[in-house]
PDB file of N, CA and C in Angstrom:
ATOM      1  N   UNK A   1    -127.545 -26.211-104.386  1.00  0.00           N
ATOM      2  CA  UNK A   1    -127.458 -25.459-105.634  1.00  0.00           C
ATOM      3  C   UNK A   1    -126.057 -24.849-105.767  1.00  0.00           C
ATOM      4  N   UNK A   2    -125.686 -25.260-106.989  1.00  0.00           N
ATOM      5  CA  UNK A   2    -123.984 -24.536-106.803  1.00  0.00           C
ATOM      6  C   UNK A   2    -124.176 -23.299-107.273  1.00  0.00           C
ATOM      7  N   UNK A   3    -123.374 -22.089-107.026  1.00  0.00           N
ATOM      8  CA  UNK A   3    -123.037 -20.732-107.786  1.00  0.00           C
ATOM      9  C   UNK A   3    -121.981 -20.897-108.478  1.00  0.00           C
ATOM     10  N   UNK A   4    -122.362 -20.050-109.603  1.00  0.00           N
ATOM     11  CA  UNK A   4    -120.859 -19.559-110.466  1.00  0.00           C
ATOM     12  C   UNK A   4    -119.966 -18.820-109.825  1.00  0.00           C
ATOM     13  N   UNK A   5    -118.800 -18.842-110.100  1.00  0.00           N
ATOM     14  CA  UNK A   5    -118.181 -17.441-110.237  1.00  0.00           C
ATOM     15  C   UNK A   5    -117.267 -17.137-111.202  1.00  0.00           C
ATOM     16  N   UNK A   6    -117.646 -15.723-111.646  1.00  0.00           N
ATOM     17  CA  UNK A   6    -116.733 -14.990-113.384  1.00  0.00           C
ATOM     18  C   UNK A   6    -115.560 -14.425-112.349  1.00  0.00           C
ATOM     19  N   UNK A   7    -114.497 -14.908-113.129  1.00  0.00           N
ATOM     20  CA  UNK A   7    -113.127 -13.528-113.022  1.00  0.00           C
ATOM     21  C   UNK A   7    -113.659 -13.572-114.576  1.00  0.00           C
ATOM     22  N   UNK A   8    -113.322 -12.306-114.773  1.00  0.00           N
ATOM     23  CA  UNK A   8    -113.249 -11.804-116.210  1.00  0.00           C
ATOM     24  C   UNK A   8    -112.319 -10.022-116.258  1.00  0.00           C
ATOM     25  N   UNK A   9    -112.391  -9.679-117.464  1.00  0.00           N
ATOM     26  CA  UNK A   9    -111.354  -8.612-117.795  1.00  0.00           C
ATOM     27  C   UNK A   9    -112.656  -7.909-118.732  1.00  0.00           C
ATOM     28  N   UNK A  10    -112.602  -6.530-118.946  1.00  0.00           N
ATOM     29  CA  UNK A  10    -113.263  -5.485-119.309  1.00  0.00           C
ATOM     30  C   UNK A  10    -112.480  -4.716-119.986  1.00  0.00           C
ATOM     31  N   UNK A  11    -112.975  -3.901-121.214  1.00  0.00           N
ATOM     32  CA  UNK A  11    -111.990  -2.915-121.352  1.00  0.00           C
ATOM     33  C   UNK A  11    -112.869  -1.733-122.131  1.00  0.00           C
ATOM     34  N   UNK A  12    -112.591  -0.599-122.254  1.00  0.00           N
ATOM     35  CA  UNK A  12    -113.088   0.065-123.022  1.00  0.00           C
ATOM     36  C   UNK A  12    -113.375   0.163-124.394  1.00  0.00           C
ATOM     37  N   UNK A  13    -114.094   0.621-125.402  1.00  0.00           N
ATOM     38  CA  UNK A  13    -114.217   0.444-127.086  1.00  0.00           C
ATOM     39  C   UNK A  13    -112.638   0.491-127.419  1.00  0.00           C
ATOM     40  N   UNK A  14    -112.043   1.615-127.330  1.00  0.00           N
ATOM     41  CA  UNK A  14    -110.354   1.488-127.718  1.00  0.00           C
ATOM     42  C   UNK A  14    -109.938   0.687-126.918  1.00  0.00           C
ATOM     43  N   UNK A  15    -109.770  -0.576-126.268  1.00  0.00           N
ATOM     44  CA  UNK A  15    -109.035  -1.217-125.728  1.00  0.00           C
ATOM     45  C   UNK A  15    -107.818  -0.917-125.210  1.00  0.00           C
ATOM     46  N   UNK A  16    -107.960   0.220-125.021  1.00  0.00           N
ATOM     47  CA  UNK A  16    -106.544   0.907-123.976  1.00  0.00           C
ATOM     48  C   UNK A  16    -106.457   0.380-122.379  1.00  0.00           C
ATOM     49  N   UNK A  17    -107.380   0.290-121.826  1.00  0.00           N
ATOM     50  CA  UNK A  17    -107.675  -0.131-120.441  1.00  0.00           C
ATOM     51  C   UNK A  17    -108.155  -1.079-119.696  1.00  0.00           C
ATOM     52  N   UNK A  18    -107.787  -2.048-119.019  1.00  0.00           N
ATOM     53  CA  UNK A  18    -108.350  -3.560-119.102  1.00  0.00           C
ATOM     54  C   UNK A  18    -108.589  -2.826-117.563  1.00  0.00           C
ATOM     55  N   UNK A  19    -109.582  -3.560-117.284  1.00  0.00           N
ATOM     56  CA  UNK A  19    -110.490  -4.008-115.660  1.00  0.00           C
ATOM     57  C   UNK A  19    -110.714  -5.787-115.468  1.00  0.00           C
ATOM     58  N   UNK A  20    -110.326  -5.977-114.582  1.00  0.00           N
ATOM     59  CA  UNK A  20    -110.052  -7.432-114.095  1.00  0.00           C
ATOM     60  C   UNK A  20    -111.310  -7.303-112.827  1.00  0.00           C
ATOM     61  N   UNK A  21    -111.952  -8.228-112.921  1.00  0.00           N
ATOM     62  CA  UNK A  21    -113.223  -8.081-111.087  1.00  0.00           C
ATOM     63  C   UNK A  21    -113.705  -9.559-111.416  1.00  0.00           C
ATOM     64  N   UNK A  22    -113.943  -9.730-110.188  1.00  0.00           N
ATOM     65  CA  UNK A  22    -114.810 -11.323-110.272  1.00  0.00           C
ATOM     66  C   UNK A  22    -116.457 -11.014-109.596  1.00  0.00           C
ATOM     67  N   UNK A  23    -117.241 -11.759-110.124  1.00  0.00           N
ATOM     68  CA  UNK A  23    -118.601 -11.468-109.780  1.00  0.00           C
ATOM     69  C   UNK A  23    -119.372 -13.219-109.912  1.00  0.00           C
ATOM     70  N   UNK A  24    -120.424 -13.011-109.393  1.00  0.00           N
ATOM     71  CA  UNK A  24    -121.698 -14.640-109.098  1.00  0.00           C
ATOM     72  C   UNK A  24    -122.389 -14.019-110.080  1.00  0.00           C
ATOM     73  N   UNK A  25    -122.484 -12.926-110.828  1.00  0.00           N
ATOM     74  CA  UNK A  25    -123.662 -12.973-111.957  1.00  0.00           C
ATOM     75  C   UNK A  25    -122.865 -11.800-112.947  1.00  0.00           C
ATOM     76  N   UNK A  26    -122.419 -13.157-114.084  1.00  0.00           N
ATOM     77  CA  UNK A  26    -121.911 -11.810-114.686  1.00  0.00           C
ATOM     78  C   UNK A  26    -122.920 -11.078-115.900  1.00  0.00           C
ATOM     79  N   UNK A  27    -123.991 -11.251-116.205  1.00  0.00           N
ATOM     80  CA  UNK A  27    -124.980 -10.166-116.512  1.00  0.00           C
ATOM     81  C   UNK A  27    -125.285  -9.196-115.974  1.00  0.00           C
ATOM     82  N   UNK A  28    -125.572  -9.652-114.775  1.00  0.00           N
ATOM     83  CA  UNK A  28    -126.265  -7.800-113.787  1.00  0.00           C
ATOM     84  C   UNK A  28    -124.586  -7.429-113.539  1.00  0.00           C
ATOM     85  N   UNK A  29    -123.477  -7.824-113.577  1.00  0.00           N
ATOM     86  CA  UNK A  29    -122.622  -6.948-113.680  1.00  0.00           C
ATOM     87  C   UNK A  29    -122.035  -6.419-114.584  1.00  0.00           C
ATOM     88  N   UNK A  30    -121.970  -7.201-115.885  1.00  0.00           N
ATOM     89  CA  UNK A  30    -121.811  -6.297-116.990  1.00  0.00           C
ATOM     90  C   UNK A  30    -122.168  -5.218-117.377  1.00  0.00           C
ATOM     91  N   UNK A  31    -124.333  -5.407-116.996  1.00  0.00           N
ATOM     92  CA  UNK A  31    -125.482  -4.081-117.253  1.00  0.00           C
ATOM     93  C   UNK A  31    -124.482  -3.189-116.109  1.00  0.00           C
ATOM     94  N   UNK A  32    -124.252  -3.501-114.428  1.00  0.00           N
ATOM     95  CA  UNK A  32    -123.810  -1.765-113.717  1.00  0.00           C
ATOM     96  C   UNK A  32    -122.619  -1.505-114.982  1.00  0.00           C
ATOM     97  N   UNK A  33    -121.342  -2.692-114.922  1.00  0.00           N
ATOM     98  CA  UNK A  33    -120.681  -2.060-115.923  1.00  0.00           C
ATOM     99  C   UNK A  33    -120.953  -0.686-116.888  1.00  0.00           C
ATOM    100  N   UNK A  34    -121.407  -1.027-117.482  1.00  0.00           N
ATOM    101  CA  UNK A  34    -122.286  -0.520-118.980  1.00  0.00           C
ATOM    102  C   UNK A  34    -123.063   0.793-117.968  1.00  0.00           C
ATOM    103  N   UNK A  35    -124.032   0.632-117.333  1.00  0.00           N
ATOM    104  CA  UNK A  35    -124.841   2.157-116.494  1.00  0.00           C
ATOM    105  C   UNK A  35    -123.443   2.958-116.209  1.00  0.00           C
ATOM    106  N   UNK A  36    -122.560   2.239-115.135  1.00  0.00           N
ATOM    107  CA  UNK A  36    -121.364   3.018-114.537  1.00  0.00           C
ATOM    108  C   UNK A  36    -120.460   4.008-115.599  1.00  0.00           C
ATOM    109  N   UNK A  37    -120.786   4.113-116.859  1.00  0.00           N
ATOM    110  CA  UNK A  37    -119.972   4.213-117.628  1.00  0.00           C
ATOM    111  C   UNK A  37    -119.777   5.868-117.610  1.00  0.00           C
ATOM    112  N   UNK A  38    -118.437   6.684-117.081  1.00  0.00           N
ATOM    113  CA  UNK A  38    -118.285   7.973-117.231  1.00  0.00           C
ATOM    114  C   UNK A  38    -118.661   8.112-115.558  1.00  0.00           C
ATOM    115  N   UNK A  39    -118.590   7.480-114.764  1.00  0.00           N
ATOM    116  CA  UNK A  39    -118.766   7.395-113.042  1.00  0.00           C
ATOM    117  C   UNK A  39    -117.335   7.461-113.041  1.00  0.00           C
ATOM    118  N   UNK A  40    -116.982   8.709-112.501  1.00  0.00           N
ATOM    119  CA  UNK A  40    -115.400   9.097-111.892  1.00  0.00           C
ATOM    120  C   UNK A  40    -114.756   8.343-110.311  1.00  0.00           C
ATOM    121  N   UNK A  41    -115.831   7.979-109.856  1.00  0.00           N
ATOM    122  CA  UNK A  41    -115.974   7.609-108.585  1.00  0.00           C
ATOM    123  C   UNK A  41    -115.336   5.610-108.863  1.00  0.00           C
ATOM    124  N   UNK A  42    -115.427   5.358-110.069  1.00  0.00           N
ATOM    125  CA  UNK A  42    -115.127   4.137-110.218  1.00  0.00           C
ATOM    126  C   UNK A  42    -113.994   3.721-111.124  1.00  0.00           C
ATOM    127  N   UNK A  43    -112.965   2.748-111.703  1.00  0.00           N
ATOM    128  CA  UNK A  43    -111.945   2.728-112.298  1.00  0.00           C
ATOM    129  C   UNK A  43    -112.794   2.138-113.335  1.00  0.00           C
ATOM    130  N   UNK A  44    -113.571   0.993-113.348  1.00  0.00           N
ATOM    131  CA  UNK A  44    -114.376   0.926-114.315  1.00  0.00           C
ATOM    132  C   UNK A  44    -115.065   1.745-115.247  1.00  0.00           C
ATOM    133  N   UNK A  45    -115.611   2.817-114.120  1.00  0.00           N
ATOM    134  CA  UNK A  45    -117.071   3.931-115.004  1.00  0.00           C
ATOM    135  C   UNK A  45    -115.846   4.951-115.335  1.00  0.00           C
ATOM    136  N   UNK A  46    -114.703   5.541-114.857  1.00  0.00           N
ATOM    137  CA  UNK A  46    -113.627   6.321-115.395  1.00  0.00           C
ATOM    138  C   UNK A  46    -112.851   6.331-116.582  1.00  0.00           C
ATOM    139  N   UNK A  47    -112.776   4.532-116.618  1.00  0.00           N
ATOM    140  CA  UNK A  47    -112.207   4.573-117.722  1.00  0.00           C
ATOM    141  C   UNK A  47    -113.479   4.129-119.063  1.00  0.00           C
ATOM    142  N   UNK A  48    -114.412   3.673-118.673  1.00  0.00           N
ATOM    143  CA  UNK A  48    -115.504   3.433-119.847  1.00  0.00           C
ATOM    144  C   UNK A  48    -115.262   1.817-120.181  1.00  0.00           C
ATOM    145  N   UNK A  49    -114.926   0.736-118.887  1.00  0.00           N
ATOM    146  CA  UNK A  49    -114.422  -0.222-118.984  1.00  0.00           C
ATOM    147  C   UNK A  49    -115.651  -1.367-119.009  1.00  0.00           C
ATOM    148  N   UNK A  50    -116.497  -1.061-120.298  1.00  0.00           N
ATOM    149  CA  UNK A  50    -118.035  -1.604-119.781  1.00  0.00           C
ATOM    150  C   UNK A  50    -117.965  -3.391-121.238  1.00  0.00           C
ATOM    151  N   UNK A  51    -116.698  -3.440-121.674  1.00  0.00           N
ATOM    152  CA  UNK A  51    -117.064  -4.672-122.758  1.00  0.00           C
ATOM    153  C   UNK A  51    -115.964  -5.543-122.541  1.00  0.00           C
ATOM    154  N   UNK A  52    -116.757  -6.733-122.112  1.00  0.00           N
ATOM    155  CA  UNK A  52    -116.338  -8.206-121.677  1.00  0.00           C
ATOM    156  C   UNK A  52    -115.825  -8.557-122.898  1.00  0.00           C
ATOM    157  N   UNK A  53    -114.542  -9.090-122.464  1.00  0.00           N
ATOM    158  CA  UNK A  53    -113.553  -9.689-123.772  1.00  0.00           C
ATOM    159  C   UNK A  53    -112.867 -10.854-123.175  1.00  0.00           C
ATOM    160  N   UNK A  54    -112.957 -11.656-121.633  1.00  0.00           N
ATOM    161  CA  UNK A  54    -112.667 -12.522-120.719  1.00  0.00           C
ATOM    162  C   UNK A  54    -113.240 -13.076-119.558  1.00  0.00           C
ATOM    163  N   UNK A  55    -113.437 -14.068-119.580  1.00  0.00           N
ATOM    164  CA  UNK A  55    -113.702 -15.282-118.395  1.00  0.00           C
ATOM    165  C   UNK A  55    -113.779 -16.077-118.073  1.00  0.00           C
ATOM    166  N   UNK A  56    -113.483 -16.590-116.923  1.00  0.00           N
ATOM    167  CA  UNK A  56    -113.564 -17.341-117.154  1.00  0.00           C
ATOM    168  C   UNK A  56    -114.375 -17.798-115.101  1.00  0.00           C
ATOM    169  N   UNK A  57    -114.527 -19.343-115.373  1.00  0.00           N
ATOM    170  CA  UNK A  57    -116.051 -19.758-114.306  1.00  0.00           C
ATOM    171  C   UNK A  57    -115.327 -20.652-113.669  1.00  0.00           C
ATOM    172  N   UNK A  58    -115.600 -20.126-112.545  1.00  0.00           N
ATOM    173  CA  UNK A  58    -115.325 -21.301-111.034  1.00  0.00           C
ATOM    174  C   UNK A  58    -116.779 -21.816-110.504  1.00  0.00           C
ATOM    175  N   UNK A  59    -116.562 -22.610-109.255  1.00  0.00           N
ATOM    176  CA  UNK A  59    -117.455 -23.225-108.835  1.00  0.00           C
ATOM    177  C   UNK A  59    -117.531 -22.393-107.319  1.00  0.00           C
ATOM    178  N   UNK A  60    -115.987 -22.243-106.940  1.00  0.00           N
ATOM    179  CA  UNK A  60    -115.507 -21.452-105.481  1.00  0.00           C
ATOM    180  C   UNK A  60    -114.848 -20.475-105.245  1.00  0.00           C
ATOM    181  N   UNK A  61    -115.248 -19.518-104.540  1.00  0.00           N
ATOM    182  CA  UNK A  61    -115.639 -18.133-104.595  1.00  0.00           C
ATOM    183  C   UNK A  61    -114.077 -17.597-104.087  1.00  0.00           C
ATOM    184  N   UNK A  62    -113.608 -18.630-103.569  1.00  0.00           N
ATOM    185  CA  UNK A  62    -112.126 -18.769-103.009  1.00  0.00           C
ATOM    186  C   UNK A  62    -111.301 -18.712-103.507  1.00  0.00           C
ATOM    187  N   UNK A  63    -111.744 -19.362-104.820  1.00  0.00           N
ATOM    188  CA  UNK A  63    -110.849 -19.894-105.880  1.00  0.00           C
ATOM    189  C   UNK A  63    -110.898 -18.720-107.257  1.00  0.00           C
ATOM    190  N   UNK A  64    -111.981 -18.086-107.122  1.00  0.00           N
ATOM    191  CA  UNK A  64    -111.945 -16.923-108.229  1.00  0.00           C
ATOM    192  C   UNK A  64    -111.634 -15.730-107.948  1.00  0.00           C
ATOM    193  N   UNK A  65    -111.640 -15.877-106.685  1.00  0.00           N
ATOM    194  CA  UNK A  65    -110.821 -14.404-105.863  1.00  0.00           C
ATOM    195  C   UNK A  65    -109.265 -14.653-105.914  1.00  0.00           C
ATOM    196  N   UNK A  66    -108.795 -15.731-105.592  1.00  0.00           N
ATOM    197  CA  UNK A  66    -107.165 -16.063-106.090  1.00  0.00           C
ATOM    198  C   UNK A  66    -106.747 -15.860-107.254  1.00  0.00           C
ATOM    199  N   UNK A  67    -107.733 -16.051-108.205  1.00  0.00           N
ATOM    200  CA  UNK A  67    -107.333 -15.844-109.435  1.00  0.00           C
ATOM    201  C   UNK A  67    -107.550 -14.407-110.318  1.00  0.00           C
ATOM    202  N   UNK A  68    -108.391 -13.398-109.492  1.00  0.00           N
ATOM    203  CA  UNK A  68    -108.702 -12.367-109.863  1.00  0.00           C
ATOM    204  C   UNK A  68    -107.754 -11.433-109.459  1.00  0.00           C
ATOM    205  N   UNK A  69    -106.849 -11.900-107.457  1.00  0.00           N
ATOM    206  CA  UNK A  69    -105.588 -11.549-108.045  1.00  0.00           C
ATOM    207  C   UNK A  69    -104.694 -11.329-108.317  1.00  0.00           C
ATOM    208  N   UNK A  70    -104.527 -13.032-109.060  1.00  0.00           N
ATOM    209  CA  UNK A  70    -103.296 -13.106-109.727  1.00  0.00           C
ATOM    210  C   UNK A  70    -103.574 -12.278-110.826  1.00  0.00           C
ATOM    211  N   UNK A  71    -104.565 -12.648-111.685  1.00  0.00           N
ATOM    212  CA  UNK A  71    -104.259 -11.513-113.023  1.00  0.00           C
ATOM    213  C   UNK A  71    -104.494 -10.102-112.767  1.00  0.00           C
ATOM    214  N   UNK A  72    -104.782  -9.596-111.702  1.00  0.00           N
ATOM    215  CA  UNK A  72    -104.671  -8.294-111.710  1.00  0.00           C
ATOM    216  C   UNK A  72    -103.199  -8.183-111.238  1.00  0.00           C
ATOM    217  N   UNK A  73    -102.147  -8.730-110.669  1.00  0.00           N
ATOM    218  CA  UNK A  73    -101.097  -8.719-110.691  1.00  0.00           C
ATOM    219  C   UNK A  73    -100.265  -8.893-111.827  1.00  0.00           C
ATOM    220  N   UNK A  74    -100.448  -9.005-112.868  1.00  0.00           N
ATOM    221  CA  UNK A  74    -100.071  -9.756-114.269  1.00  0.00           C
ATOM    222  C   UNK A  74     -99.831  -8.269-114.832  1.00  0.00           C
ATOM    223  N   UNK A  75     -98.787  -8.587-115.930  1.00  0.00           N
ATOM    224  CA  UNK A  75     -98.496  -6.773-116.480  1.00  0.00           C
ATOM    225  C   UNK A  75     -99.657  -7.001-117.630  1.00  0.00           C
ATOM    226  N   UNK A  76     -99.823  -5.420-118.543  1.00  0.00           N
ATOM    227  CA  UNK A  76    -100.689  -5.933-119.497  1.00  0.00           C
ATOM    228  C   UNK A  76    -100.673  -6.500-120.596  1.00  0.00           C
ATOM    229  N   UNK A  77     -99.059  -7.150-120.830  1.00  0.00           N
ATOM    230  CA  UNK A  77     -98.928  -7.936-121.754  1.00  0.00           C
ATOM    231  C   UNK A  77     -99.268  -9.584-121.470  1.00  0.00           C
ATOM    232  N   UNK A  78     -99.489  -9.921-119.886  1.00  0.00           N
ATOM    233  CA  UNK A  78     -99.839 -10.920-119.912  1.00  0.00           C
ATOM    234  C   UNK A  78    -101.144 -11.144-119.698  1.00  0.00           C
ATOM    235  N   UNK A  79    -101.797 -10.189-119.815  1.00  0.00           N
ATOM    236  CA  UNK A  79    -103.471 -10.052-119.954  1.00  0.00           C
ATOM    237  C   UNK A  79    -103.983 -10.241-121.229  1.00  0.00           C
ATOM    238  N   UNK A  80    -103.211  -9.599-122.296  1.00  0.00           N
ATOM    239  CA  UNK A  80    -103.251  -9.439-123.271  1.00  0.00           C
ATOM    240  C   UNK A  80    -103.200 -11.147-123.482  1.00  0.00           C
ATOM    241  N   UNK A  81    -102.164 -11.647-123.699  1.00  0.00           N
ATOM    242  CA  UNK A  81    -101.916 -12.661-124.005  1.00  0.00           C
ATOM    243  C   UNK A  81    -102.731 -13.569-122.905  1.00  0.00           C
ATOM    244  N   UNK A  82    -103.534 -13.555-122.137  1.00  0.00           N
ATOM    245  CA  UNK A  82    -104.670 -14.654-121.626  1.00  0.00           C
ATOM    246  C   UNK A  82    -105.961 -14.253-122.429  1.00  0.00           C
ATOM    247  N   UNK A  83    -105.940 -12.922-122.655  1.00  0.00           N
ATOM    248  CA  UNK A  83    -107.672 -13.014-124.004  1.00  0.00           C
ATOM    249  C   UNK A  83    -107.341 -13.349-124.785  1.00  0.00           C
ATOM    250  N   UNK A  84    -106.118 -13.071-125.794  1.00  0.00           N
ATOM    251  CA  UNK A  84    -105.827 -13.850-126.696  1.00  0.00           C
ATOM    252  C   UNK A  84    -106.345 -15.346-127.010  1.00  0.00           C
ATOM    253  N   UNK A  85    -105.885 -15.986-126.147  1.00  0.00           N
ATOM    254  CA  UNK A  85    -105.770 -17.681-126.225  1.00  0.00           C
ATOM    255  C   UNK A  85    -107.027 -18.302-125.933  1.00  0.00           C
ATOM    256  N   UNK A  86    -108.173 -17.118-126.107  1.00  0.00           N
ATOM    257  CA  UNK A  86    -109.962 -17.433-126.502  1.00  0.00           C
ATOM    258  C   UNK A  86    -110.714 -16.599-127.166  1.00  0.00           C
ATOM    259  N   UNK A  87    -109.486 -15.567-126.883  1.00  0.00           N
ATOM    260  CA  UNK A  87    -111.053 -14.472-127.878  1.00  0.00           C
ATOM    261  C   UNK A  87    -109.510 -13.515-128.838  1.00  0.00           C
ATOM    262  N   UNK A  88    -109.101 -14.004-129.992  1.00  0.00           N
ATOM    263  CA  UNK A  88    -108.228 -13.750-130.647  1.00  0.00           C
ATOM    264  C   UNK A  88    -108.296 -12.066-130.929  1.00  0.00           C
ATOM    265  N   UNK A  89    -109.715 -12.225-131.307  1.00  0.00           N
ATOM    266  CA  UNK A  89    -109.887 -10.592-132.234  1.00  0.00           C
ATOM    267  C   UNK A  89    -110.735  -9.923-131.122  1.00  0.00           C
ATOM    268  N   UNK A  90    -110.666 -10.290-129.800  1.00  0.00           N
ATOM    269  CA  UNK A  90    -111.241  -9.229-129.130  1.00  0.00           C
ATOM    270  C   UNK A  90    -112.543  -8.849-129.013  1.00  0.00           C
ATOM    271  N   UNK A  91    -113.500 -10.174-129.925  1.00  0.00           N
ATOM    272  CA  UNK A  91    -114.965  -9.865-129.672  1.00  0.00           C
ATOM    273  C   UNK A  91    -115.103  -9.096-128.344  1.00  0.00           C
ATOM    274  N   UNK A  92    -116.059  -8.442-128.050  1.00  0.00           N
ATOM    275  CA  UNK A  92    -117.285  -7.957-127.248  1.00  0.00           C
ATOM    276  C   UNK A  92    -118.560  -9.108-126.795  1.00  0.00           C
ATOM    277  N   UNK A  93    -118.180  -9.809-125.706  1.00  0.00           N
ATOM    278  CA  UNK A  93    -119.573 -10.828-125.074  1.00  0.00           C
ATOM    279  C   UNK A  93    -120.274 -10.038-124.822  1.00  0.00           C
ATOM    280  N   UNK A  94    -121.495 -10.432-125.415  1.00  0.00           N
ATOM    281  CA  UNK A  94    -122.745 -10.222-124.877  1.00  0.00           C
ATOM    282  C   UNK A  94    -123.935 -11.138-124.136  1.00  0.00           C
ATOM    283  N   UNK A  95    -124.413 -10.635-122.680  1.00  0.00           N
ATOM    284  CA  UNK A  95    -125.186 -11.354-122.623  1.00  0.00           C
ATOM    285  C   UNK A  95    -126.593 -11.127-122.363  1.00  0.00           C
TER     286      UNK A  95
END
């Protein structure tokens, strides 16, 4: 049975703050997302970083951790410009 794996990017309603994390289920991590929200203890729940606007799916867990981070190494104009080039206007995924 293969697993997924999400790198994806998060950000708050004002889109001031992007969160980059890779996860094998990105539903039950979106929902802690979303619970965590206003948790000081977390950069996610601190900043209110609970709406998926990026991801993208590997097969190897190796391979989405390399890439989770490179773009967390990335300034935020080149974050910016990787949601861009799928999600133009910044929808909110839901799943």
């Amino acid at each position: 049975m293969l697993t997924n794996y999400f790198v994806y990017i998060t950000t708050k309603p004002a889109k001031t703050v992007l969160y980059t994390g890779v996860t094998n289920d990105i539903k039950r991590r979106m929902k802690e997302h979303f619970l965590n929200r206003g948790n000081e203890k977390t950069f996610a729940g601190r900043f209110y970083c609970y709406n998926l606007v990026y991801y993208e799916e590997y097969f190897d867990v190796r391979q989405a951790i390399e890439r989770e981070k490179e773009i967390k190494d990335f300034s935020r104009e080149k974050k910016v410009e990787i949601i861009i080039s799928i999600n133009p206007n910044w929808h909110f995924y839901r799943f």
